[in-house]
N, C-alpha and C. Protein backbone atom coordinates (compact mmCIF):
# COMPACT_ATOMS: atom_id res chain seq x y z
N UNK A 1 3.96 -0.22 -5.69
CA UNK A 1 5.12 0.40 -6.29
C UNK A 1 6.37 0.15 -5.43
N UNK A 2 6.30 0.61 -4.13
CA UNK A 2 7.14 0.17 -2.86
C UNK A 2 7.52 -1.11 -3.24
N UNK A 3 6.79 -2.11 -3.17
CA UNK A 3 7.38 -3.55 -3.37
C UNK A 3 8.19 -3.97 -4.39
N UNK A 4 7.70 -3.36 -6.04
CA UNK A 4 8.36 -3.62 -6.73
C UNK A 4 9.54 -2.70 -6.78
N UNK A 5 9.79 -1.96 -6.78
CA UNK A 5 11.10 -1.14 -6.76
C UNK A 5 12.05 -1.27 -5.68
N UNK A 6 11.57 -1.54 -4.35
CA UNK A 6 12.61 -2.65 -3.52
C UNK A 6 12.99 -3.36 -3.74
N UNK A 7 12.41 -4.67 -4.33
CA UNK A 7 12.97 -6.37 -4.48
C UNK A 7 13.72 -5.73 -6.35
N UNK A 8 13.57 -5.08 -6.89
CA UNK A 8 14.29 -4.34 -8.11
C UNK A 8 15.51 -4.02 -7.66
N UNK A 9 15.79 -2.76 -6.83
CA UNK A 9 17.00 -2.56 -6.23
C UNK A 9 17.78 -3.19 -5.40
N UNK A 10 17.21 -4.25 -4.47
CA UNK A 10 17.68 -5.62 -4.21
C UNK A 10 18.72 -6.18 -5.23
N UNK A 11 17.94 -6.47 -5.84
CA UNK A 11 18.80 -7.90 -6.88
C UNK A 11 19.55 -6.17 -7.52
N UNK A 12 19.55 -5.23 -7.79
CA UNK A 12 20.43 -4.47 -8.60
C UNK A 12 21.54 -4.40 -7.77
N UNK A 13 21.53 -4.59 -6.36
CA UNK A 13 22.86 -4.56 -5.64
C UNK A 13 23.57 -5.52 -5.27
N UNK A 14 22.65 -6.57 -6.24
CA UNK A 14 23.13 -8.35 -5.53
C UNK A 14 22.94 -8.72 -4.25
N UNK A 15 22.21 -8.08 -3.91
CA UNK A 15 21.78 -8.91 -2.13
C UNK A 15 20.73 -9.77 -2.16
N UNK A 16 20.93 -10.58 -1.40
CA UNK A 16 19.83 -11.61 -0.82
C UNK A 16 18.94 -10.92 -0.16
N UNK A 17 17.32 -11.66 0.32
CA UNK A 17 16.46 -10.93 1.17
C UNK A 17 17.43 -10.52 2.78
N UNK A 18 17.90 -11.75 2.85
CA UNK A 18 18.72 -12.12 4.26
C UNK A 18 19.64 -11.37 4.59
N UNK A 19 20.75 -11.05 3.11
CA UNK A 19 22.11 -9.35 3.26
C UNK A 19 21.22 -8.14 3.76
N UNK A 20 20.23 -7.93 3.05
CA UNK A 20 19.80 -6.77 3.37
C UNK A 20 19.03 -6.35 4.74
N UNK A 21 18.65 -7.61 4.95
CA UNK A 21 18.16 -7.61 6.40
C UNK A 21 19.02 -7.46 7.29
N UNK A 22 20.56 -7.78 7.08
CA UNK A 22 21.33 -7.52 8.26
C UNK A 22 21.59 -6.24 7.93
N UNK A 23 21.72 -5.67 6.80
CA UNK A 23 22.31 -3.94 6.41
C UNK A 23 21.43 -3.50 6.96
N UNK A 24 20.32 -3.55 7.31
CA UNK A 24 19.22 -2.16 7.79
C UNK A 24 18.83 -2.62 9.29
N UNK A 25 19.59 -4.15 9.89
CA UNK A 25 19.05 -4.13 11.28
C UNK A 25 17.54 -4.97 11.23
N UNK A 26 17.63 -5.62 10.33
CA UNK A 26 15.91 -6.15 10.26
C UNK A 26 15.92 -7.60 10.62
N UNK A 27 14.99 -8.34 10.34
CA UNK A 27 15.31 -9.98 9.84
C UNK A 27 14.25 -10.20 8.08
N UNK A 28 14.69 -11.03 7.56
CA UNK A 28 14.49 -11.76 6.33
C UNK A 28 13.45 -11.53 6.04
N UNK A 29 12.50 -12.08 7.10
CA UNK A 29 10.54 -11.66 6.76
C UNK A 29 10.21 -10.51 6.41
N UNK A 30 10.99 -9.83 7.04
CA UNK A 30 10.19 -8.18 7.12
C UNK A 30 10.47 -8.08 6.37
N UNK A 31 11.84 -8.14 4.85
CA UNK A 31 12.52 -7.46 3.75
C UNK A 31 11.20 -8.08 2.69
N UNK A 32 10.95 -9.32 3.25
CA UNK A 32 10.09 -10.51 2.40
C UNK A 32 8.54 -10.13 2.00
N UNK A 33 8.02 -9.26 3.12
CA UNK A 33 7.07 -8.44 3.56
C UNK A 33 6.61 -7.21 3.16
N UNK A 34 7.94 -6.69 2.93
CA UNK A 34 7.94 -5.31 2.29
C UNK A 34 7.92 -5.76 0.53
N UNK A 35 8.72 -6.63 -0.15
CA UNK A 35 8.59 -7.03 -1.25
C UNK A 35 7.32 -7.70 -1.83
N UNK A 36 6.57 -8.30 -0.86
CA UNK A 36 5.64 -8.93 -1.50
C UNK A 36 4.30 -7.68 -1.09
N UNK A 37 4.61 -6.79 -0.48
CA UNK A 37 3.58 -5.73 -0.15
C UNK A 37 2.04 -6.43 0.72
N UNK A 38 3.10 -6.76 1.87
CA UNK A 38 2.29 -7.40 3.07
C UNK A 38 1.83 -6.19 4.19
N UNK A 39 3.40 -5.34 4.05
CA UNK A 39 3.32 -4.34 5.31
C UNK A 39 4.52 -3.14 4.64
N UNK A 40 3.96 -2.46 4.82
CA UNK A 40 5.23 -1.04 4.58
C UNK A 40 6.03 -0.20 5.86
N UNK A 41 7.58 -0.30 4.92
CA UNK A 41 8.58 0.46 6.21
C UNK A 41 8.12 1.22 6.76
N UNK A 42 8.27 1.82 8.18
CA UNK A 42 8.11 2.89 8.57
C UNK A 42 9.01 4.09 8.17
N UNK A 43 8.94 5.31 8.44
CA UNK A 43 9.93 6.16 8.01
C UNK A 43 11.59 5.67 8.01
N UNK A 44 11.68 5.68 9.14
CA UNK A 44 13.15 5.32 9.49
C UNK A 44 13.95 3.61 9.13
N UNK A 45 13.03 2.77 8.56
CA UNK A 45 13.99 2.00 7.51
C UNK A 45 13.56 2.59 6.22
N UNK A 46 12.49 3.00 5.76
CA UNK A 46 12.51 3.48 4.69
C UNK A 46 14.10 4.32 4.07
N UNK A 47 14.36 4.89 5.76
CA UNK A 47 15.57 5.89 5.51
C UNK A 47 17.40 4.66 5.08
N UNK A 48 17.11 4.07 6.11
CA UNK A 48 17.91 2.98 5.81
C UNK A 48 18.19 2.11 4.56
N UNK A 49 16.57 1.57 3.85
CA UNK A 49 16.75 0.91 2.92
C UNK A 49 17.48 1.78 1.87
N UNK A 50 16.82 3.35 1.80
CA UNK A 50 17.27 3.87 0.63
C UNK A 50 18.93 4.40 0.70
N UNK A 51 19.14 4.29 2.15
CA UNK A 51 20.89 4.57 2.10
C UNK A 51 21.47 3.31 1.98
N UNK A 52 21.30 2.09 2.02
CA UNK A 52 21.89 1.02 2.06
C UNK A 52 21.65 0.78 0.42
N UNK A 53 20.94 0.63 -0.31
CA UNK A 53 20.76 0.56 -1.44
C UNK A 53 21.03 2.05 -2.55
N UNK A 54 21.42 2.62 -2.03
CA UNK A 54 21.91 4.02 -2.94
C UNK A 54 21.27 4.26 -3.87
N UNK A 55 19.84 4.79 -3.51
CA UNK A 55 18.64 4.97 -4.28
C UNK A 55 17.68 6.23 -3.63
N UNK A 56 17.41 6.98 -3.72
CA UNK A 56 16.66 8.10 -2.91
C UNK A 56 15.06 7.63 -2.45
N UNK A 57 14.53 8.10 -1.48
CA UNK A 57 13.15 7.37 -1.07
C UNK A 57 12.12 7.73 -1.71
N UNK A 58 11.99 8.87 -2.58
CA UNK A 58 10.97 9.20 -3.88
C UNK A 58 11.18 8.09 -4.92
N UNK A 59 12.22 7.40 -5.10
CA UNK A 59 12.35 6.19 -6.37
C UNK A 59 11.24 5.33 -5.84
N UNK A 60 12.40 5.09 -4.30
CA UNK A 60 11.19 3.73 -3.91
C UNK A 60 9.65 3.89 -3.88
N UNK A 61 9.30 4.96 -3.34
CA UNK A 61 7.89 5.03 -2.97
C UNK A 61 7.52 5.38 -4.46
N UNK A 62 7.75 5.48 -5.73
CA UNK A 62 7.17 5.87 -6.74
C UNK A 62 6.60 7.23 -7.26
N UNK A 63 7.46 8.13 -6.15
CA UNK A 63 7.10 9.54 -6.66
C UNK A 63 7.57 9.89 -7.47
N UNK A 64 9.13 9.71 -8.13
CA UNK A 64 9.91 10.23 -9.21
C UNK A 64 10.03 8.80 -9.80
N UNK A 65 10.01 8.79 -11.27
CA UNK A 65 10.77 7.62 -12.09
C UNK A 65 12.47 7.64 -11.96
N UNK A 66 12.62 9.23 -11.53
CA UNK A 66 13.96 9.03 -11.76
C UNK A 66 15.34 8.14 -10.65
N UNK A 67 15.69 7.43 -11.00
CA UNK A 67 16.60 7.09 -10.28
C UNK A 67 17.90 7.70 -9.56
N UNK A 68 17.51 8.42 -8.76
CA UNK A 68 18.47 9.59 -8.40
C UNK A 68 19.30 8.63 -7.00
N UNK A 69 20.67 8.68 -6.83
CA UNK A 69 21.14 8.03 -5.13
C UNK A 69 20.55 8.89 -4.04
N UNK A 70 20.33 7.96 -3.16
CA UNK A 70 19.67 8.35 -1.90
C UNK A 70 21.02 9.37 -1.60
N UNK A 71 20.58 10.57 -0.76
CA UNK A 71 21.70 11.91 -0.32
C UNK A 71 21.12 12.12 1.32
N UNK A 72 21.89 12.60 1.62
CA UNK A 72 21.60 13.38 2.80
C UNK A 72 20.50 14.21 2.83
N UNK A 73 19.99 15.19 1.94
CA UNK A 73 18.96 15.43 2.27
C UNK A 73 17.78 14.48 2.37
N UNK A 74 17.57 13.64 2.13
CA UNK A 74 16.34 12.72 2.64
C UNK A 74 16.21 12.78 3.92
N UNK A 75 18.01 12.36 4.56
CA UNK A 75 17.55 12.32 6.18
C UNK A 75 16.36 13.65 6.63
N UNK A 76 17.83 14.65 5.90
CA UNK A 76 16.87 16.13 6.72
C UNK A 76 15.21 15.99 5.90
N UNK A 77 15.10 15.37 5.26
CA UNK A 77 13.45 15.74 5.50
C UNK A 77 12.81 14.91 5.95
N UNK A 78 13.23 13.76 6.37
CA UNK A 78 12.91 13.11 7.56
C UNK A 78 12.91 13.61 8.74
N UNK A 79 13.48 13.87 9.20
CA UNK A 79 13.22 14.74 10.30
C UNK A 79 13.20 16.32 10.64
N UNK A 80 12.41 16.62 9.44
CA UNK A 80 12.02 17.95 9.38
C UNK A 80 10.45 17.76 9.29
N UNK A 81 10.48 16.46 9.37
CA UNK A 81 8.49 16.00 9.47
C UNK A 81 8.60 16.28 11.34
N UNK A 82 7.34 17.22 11.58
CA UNK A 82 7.47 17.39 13.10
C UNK A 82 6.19 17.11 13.03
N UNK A 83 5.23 17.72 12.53
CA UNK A 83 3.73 17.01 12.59
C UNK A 83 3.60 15.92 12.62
N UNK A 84 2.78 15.70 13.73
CA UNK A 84 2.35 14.14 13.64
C UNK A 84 1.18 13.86 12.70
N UNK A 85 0.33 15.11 11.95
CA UNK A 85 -0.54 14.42 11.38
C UNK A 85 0.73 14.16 9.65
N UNK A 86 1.07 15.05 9.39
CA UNK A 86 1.68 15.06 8.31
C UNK A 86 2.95 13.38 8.19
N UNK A 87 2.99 13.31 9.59
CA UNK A 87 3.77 12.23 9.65
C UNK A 87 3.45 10.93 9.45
N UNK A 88 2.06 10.56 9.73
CA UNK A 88 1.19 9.53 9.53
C UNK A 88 0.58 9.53 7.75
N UNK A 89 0.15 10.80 7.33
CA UNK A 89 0.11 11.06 6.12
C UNK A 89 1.20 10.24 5.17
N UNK A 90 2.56 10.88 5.20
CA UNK A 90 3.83 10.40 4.71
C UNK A 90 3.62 9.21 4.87
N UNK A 91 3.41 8.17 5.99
CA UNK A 91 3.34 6.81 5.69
C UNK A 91 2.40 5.93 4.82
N UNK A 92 1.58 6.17 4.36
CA UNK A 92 -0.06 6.17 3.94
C UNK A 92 0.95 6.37 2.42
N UNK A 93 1.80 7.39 2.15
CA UNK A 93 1.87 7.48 0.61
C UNK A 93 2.10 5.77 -0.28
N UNK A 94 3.02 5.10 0.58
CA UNK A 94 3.35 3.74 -0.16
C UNK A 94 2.30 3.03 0.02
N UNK A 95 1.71 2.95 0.16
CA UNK A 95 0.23 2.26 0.22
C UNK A 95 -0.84 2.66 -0.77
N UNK A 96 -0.82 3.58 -1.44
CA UNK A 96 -1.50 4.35 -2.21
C UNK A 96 -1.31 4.18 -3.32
N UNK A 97 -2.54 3.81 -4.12
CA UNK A 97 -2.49 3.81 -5.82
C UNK A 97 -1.64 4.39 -6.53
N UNK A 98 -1.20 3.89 -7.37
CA UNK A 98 0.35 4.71 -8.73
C UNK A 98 -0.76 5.81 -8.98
N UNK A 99 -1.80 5.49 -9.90
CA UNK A 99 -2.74 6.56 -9.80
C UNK A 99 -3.11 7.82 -9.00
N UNK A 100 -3.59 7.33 -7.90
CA UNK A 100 -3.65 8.56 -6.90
C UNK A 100 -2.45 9.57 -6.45
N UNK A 101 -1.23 8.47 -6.73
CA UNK A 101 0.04 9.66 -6.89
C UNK A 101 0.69 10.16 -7.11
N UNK A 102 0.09 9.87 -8.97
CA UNK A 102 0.70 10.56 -9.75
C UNK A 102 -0.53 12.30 -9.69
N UNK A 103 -2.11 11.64 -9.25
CA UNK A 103 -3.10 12.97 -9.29
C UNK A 103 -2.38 13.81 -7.82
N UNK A 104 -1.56 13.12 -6.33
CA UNK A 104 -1.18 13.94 -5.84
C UNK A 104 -0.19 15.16 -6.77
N UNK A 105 0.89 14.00 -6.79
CA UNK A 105 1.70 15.42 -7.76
C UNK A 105 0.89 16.45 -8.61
N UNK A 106 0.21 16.21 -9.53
CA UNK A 106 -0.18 16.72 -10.44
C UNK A 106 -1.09 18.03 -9.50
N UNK A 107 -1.81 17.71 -8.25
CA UNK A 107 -2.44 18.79 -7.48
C UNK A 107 -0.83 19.68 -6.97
N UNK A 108 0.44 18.93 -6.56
CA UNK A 108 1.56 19.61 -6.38
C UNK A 108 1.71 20.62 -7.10
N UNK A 109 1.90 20.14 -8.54
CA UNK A 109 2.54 21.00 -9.13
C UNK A 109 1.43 22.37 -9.62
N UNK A 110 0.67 22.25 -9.35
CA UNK A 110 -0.71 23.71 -9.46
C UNK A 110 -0.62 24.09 -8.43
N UNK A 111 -0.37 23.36 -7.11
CA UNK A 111 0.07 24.36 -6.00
C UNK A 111 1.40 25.33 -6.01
N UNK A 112 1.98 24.60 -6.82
CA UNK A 112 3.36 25.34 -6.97
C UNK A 112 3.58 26.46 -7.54
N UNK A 113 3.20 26.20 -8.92
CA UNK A 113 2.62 27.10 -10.03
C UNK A 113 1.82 28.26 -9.53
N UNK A 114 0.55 27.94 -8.00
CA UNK A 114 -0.15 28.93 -8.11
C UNK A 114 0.64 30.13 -7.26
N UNK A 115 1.96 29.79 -6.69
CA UNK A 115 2.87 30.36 -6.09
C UNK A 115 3.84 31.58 -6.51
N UNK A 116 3.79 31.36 -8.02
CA UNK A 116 4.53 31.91 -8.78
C UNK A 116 4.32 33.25 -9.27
């Protein structure tokens, strides 16, 4: 999902693999890498790609369909991850079946619900 909705918002902003690699501090391969779903960002370009591309990091990773712009709060919940297990977790999500995360949400939202 990661891959395709990167190299998507890519070409939606008109950049080359190579522009975007200089916007986030990277080189060419890695953007090339992440598109062809060789290797996934770590948190902190994740944070980058989605501010450089004005897209929120739930689009990219495929948690929301919705196309909402990346905001400031992303940062803060980026670094409102203090657990390290929860932090390693969070990385593991782009790697993970469309399937399996759409059944995470779906366990979300009964957790939520059972809150109520």
């Amino acid at each position: 999902m990661l891959a395709t909705r990167l190299r998507e918002m890519r070409k939606q902003n008109k950049l080359t693999q190579t522009q975007l690699a200089e916007k986030v501090g990277t080189k060419k391969g890695t953007i090339s890498n992440y598109e062809n779903d060789y290797s996934t960002p770590p948190n902190d370009m994740l944070k980058k790609l989605s501010k450089v591309l004005n897209i929120s990091s739930d689009y990219l990773l495929g948690i929301t369909e919705e196309k909402s712009d990346y905001v400031k709060e992303d940062e803060a919940f980026y670094d409102a991850i203090t657990d390290p297990d929860l932090k390693r977790w969070y990385k593991e999500l782009p790697r993970s079946k469309e399937e399996d995360l759409r059944k995470l949400r779906q366990m979300w939202e009964i957790i939520k619900d059972q809150g109520k």
